[in-house]
PDB file of N, CA and C in Angstrom:
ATOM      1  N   UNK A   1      43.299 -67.198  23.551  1.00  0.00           N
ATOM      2  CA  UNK A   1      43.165 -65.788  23.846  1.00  0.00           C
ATOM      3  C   UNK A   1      43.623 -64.942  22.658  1.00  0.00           C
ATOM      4  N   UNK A   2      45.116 -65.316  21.748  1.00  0.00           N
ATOM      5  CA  UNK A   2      45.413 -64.495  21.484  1.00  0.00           C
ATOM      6  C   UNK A   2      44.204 -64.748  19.809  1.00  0.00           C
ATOM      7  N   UNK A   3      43.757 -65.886  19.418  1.00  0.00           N
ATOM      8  CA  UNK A   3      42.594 -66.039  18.092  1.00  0.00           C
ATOM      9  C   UNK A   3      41.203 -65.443  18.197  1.00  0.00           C
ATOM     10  N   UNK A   4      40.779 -64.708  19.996  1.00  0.00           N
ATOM     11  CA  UNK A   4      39.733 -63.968  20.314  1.00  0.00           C
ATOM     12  C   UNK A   4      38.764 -65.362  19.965  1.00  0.00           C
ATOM     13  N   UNK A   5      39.246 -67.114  20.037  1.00  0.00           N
ATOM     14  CA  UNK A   5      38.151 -67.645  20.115  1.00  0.00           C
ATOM     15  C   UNK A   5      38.666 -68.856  21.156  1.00  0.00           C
ATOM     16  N   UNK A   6      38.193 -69.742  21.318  1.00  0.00           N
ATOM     17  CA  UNK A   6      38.280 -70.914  21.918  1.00  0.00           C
ATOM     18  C   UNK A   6      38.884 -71.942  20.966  1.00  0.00           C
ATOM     19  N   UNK A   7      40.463 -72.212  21.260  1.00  0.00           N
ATOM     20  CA  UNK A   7      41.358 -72.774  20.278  1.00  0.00           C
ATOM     21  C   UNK A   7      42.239 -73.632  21.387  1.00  0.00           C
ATOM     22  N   UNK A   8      42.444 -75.352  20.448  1.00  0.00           N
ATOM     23  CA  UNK A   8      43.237 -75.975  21.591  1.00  0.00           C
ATOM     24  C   UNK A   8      44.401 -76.749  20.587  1.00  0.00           C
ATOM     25  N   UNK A   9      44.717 -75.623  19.155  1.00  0.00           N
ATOM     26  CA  UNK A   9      45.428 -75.842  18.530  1.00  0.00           C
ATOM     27  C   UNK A   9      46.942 -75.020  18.822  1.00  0.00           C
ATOM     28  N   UNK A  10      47.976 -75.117  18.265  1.00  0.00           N
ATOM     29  CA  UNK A  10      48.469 -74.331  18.623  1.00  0.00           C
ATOM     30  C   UNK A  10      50.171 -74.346  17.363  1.00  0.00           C
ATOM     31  N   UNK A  11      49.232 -73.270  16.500  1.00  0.00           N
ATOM     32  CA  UNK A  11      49.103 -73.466  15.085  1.00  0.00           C
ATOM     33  C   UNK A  11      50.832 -72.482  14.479  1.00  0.00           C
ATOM     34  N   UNK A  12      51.097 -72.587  13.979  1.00  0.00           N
ATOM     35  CA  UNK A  12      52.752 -71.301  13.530  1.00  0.00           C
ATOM     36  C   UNK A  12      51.967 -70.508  13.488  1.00  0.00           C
ATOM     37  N   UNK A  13      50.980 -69.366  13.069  1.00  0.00           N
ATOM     38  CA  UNK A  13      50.589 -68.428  13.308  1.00  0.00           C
ATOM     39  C   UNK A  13      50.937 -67.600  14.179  1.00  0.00           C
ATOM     40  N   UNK A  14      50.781 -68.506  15.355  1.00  0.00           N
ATOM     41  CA  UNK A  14      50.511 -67.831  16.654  1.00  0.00           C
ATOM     42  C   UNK A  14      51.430 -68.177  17.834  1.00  0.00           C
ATOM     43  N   UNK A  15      52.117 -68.923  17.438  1.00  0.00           N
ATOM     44  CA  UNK A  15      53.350 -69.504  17.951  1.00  0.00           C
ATOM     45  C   UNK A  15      54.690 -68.323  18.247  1.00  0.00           C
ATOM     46  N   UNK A  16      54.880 -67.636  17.596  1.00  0.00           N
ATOM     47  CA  UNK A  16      56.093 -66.547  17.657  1.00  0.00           C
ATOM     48  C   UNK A  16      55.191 -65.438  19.018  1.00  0.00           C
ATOM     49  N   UNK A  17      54.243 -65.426  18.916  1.00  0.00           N
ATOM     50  CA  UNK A  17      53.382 -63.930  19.851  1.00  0.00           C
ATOM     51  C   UNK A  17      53.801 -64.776  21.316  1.00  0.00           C
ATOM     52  N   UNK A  18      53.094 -66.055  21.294  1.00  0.00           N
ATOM     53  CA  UNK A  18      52.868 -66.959  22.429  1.00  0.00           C
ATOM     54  C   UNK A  18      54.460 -66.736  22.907  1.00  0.00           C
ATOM     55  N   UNK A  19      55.512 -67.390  22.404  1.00  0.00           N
ATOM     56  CA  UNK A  19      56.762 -67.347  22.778  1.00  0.00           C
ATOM     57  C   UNK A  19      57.084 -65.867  23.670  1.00  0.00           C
ATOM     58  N   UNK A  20      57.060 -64.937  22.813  1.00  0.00           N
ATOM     59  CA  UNK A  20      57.224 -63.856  22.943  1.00  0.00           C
ATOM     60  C   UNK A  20      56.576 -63.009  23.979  1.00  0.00           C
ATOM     61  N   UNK A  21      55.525 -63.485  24.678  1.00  0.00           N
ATOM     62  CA  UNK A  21      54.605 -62.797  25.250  1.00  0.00           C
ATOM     63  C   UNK A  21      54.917 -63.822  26.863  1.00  0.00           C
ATOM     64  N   UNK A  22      55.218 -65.239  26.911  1.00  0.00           N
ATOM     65  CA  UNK A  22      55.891 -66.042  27.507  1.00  0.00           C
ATOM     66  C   UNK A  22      57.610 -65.951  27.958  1.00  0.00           C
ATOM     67  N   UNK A  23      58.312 -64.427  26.851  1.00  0.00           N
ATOM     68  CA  UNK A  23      59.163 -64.338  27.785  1.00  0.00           C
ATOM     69  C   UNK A  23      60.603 -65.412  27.099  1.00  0.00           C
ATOM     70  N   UNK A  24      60.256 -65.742  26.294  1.00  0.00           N
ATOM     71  CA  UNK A  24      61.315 -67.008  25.111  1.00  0.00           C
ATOM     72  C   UNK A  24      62.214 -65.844  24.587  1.00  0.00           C
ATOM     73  N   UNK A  25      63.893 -65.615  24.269  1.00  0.00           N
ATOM     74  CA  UNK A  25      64.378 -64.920  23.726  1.00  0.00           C
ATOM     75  C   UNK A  25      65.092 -65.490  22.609  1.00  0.00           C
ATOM     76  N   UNK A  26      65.804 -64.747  21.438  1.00  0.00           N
ATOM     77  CA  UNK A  26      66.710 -65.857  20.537  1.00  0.00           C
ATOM     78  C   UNK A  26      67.732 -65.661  21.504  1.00  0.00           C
ATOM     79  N   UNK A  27      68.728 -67.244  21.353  1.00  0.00           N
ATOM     80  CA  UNK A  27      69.507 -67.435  21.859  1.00  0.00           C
ATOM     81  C   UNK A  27      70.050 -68.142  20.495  1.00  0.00           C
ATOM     82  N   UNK A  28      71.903 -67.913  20.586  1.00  0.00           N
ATOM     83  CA  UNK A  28      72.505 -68.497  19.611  1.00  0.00           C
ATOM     84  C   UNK A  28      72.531 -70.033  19.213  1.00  0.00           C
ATOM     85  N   UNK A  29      71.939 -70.469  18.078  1.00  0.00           N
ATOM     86  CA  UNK A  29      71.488 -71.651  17.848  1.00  0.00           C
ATOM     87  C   UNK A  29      69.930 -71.619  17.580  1.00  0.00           C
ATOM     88  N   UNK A  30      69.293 -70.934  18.539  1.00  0.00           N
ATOM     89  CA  UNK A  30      68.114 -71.379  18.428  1.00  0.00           C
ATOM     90  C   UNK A  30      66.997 -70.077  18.791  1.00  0.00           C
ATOM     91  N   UNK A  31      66.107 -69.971  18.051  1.00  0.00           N
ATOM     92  CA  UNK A  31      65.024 -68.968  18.179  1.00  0.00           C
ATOM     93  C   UNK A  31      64.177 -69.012  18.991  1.00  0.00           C
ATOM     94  N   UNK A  32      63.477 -67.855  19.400  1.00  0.00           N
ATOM     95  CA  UNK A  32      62.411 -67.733  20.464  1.00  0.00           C
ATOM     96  C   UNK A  32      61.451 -68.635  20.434  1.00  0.00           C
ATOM     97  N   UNK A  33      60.941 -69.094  19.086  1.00  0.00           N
ATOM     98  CA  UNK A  33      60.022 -69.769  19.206  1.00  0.00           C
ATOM     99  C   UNK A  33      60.181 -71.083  18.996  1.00  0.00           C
ATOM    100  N   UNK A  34      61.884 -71.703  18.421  1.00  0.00           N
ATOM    101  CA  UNK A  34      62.391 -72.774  18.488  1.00  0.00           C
ATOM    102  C   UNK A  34      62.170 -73.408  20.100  1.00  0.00           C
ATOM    103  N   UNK A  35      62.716 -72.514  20.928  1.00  0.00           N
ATOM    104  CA  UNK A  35      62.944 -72.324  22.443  1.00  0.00           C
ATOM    105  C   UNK A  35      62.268 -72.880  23.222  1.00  0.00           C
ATOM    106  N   UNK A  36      60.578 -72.276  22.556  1.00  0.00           N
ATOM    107  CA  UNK A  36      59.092 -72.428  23.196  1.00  0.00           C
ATOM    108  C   UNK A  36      58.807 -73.784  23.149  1.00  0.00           C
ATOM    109  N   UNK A  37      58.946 -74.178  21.943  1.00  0.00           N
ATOM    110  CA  UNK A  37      58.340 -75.220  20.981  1.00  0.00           C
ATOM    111  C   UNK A  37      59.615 -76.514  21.966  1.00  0.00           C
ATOM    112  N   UNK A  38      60.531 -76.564  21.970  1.00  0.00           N
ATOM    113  CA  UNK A  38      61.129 -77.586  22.725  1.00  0.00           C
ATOM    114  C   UNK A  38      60.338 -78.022  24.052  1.00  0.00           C
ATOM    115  N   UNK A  39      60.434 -76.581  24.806  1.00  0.00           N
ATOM    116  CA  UNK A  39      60.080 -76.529  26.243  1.00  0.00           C
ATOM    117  C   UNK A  39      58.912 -77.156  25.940  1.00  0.00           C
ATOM    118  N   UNK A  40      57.924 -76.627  25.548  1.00  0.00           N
ATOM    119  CA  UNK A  40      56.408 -77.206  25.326  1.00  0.00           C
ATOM    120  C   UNK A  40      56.656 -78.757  25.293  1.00  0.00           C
ATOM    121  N   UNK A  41      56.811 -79.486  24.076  1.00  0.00           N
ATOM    122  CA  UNK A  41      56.774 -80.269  23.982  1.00  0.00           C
ATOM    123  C   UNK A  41      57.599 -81.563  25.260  1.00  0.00           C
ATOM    124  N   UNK A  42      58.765 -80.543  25.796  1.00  0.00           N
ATOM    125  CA  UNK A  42      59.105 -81.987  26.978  1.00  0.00           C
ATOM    126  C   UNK A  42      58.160 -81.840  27.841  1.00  0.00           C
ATOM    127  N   UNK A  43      57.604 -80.153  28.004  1.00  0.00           N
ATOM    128  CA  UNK A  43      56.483 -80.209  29.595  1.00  0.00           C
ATOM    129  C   UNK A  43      55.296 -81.550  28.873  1.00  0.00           C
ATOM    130  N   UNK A  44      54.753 -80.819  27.626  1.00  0.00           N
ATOM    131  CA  UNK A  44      53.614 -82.416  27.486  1.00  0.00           C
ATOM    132  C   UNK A  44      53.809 -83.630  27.253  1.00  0.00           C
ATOM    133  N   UNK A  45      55.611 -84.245  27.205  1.00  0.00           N
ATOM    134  CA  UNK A  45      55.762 -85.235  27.352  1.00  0.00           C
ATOM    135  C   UNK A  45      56.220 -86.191  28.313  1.00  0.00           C
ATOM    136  N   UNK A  46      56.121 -85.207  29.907  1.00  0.00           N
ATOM    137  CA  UNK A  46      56.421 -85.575  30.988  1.00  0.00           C
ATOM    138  C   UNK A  46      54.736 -85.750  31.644  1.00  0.00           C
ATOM    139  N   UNK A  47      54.267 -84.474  31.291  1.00  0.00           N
ATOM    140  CA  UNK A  47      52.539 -84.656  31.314  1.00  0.00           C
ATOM    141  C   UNK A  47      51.883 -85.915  31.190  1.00  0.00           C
ATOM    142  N   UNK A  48      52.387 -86.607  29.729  1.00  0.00           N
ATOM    143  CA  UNK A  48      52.390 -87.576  29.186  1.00  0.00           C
ATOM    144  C   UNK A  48      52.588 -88.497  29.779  1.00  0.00           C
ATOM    145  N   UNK A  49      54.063 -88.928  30.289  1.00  0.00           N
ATOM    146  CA  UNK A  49      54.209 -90.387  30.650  1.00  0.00           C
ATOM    147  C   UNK A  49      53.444 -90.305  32.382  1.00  0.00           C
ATOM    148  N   UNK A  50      53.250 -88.947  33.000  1.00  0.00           N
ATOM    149  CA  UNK A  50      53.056 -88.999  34.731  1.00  0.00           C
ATOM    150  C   UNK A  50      51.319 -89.112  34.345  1.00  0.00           C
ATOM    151  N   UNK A  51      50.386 -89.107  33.277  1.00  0.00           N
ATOM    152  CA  UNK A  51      49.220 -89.464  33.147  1.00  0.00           C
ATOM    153  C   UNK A  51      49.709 -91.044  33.370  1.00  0.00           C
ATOM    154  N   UNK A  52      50.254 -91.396  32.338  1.00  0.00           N
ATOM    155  CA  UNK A  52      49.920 -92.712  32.081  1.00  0.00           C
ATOM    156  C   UNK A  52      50.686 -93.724  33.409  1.00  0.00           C
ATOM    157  N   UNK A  53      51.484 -92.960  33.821  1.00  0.00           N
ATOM    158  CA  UNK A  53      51.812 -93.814  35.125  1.00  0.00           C
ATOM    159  C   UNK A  53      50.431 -93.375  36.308  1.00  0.00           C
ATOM    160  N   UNK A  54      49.959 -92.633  36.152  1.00  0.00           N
ATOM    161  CA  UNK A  54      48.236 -92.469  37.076  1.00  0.00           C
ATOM    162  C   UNK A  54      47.682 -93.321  36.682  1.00  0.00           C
ATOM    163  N   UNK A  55      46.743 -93.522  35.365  1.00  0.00           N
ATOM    164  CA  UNK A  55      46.260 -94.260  34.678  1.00  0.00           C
ATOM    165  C   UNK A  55      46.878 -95.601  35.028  1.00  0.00           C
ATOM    166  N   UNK A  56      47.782 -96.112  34.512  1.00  0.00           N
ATOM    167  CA  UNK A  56      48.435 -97.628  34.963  1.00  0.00           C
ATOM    168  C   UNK A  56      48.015 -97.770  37.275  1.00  0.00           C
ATOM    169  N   UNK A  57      48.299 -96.959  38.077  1.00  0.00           N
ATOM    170  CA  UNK A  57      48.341 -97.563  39.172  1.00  0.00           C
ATOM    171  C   UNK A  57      46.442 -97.428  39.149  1.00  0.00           C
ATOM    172  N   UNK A  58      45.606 -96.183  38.948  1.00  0.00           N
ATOM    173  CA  UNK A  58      44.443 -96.582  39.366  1.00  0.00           C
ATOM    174  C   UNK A  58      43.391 -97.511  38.477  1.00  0.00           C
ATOM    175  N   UNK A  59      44.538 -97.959  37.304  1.00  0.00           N
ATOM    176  CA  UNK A  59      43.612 -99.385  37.011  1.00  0.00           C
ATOM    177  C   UNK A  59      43.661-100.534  37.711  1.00  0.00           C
ATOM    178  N   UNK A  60      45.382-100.536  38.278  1.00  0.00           N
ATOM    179  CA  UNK A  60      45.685-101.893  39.331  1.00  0.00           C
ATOM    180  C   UNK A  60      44.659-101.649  40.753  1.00  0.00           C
ATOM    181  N   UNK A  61      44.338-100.606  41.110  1.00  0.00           N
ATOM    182  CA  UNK A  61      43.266-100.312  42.611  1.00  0.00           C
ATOM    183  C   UNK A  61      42.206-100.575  42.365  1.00  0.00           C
ATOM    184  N   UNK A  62      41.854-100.477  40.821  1.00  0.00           N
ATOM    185  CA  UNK A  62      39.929-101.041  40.463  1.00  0.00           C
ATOM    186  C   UNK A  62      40.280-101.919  39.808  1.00  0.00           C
ATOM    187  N   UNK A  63      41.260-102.868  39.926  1.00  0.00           N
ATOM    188  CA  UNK A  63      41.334-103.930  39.217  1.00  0.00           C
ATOM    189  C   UNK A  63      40.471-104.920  39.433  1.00  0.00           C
ATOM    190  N   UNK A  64      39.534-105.946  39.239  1.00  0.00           N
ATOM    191  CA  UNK A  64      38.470-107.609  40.061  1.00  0.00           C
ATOM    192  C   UNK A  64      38.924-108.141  39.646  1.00  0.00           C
ATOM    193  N   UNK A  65      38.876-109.122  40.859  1.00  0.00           N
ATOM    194  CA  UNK A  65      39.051-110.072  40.473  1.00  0.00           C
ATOM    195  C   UNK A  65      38.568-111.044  39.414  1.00  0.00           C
ATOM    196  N   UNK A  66      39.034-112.281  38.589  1.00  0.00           N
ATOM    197  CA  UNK A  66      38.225-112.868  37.827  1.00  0.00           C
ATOM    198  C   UNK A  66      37.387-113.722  37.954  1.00  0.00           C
ATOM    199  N   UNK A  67      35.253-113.964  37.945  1.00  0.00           N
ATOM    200  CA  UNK A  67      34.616-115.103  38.959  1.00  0.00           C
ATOM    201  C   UNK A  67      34.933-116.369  38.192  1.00  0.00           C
ATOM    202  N   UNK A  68      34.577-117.090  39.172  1.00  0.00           N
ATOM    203  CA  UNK A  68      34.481-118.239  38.658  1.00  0.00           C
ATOM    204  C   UNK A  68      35.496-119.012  38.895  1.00  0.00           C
ATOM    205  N   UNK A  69      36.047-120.420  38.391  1.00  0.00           N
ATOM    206  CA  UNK A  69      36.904-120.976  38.743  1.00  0.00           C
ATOM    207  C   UNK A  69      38.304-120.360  37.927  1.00  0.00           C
ATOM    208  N   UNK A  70      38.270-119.902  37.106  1.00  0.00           N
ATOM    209  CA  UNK A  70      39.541-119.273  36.655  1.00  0.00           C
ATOM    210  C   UNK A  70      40.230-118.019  37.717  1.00  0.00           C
ATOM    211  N   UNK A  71      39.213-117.572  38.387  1.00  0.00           N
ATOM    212  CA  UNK A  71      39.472-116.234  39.383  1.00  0.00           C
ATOM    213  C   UNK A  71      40.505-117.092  40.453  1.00  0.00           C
ATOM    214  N   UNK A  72      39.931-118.417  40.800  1.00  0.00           N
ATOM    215  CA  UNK A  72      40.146-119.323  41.699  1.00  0.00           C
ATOM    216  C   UNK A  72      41.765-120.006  41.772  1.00  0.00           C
ATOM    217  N   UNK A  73      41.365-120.532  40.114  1.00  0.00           N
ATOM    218  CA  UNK A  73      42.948-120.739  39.525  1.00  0.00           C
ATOM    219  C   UNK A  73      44.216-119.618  39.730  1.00  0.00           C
ATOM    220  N   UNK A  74      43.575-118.760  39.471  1.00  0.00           N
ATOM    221  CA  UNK A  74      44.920-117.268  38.807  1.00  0.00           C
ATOM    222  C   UNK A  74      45.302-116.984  40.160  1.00  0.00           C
ATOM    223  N   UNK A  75      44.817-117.004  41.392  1.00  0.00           N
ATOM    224  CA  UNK A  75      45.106-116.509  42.917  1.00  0.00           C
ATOM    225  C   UNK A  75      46.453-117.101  42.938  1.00  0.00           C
ATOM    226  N   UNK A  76      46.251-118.668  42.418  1.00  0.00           N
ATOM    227  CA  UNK A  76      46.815-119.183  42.660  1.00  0.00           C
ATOM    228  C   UNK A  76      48.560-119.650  42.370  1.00  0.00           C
ATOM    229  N   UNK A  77      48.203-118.862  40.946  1.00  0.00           N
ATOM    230  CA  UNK A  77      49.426-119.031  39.765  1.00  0.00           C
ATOM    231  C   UNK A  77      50.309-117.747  39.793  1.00  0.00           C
ATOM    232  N   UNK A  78      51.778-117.979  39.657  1.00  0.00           N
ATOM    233  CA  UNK A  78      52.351-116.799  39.753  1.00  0.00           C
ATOM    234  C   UNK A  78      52.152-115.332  39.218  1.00  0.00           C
ATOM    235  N   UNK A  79      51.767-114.273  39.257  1.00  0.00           N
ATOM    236  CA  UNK A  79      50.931-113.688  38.395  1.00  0.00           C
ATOM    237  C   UNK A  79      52.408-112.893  37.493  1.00  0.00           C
ATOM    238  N   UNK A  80      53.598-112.680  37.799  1.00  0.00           N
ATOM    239  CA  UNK A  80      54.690-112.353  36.997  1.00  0.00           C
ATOM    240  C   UNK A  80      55.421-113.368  36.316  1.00  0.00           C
ATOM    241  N   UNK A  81      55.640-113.495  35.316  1.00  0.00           N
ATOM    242  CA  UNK A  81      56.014-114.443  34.464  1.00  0.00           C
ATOM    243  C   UNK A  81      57.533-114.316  33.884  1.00  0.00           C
ATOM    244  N   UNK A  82      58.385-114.807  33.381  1.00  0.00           N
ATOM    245  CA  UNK A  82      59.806-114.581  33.174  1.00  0.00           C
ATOM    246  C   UNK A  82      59.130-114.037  31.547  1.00  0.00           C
ATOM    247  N   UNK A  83      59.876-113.514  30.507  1.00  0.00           N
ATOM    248  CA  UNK A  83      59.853-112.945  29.106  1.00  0.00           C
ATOM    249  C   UNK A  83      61.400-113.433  28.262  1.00  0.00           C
ATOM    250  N   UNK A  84      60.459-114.985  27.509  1.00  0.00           N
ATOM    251  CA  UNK A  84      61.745-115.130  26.691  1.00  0.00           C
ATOM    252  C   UNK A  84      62.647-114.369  26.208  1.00  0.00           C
ATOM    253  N   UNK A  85      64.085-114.639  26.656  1.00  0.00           N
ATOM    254  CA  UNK A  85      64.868-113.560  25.687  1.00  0.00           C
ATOM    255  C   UNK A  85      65.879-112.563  26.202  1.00  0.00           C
ATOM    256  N   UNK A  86      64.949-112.361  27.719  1.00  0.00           N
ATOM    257  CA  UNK A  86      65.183-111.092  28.201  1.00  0.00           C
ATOM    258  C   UNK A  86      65.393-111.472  30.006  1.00  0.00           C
ATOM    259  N   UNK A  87      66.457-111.210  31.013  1.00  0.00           N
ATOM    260  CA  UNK A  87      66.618-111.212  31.958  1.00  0.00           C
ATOM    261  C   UNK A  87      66.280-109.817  32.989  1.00  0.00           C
ATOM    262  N   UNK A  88      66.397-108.784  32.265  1.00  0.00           N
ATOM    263  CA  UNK A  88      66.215-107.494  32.952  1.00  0.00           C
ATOM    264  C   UNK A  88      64.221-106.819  33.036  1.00  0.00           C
ATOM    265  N   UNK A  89      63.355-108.014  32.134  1.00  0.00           N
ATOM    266  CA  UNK A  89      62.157-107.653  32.660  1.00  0.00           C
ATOM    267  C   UNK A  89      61.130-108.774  32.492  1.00  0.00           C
ATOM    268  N   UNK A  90      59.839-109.022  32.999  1.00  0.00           N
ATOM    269  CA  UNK A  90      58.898-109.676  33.146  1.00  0.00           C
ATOM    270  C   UNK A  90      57.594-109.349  32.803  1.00  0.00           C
ATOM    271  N   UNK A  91      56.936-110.223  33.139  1.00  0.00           N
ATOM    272  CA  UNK A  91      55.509-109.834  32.854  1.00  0.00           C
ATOM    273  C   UNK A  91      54.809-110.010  33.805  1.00  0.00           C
ATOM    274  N   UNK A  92      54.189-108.752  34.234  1.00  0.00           N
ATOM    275  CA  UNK A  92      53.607-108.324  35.332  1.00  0.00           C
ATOM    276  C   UNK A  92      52.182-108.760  35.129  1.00  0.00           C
ATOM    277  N   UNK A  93      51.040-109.147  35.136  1.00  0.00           N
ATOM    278  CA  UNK A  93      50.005-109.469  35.008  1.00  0.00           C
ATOM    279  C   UNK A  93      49.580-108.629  33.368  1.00  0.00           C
ATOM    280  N   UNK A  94      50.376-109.193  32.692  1.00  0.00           N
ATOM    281  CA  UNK A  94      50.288-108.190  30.768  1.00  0.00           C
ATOM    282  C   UNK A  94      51.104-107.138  30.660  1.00  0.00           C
ATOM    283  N   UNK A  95      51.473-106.282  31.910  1.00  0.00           N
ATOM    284  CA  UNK A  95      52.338-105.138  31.514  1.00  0.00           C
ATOM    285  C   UNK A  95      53.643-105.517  31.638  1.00  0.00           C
ATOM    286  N   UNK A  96      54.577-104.983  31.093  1.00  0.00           N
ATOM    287  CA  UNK A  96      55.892-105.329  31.164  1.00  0.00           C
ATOM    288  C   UNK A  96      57.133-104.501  32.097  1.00  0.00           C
ATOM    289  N   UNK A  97      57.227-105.139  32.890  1.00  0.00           N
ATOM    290  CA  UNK A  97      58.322-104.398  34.036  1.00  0.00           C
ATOM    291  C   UNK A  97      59.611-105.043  34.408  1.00  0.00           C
ATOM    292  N   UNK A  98      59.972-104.310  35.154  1.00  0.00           N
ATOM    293  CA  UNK A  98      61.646-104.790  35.662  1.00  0.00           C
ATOM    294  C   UNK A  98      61.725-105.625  36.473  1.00  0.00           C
ATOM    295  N   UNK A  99      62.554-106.774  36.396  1.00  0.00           N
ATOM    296  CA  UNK A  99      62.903-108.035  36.830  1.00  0.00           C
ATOM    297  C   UNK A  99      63.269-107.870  38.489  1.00  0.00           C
ATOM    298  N   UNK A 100      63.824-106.321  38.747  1.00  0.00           N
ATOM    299  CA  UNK A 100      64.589-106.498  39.946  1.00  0.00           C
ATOM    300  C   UNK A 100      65.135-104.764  40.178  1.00  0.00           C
ATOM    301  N   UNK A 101      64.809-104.518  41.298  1.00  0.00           N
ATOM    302  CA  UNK A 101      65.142-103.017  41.524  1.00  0.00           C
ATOM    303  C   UNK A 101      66.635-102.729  40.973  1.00  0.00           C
ATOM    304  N   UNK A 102      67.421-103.949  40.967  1.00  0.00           N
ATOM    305  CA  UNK A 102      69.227-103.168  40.346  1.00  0.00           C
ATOM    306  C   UNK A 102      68.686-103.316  38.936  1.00  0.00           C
ATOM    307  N   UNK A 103      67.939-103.253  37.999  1.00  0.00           N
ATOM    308  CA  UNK A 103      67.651-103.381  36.648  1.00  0.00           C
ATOM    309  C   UNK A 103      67.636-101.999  36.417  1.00  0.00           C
TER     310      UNK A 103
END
């Protein structure tokens, strides 16, 4: 809005108006647009990990099985595995998770 074009940058230019127009004040230590620029970045890095925890469960819901006799085999085989080295996590069918809810 404020480049009068269609922008999904979000460049020092325009960074001090944005703050400012959002309501960011200086506070001792740190500037209005220091302020912004924090906040921003934890909101898109909570954005971040709550995509990728979406992403991770609705690949396990469209997950198939594998045909053939290996599909046959794997039913069969533990699909979490212990991870040399390490007691506090495993291997979840490739992804890596916690051994045990007190972990």
């Amino acid at each position: 809005f404020l480049t009068g074009k269609a922008e999904e940058r979000l460049s020092f230019d325009i960074q001090r108006e944005i703050a400012e127009a959002l309501g960011y004040h200086d506070h001792p230590g740190l500037s209005a647009v220091e302020r912004f620029m924090k906040h921003y970045f934890l909101v898109a890095k909570d954005v971040g990990d709550l995509t990728r925890i979406f992403c991770s469960a609705l690949e396990d819901q469209q997950a198939k099985d594998t045909p053939g006799i290996t599909g046959v085999i794997s039913r069969f085989r533990n699909r979490v595995r212990k991870i040399a080295g390490t007691l506090d996590f495993v291997d979840d069918g490739g992804r890596i998770a916690l051994a045990g809810t007190d972990v």
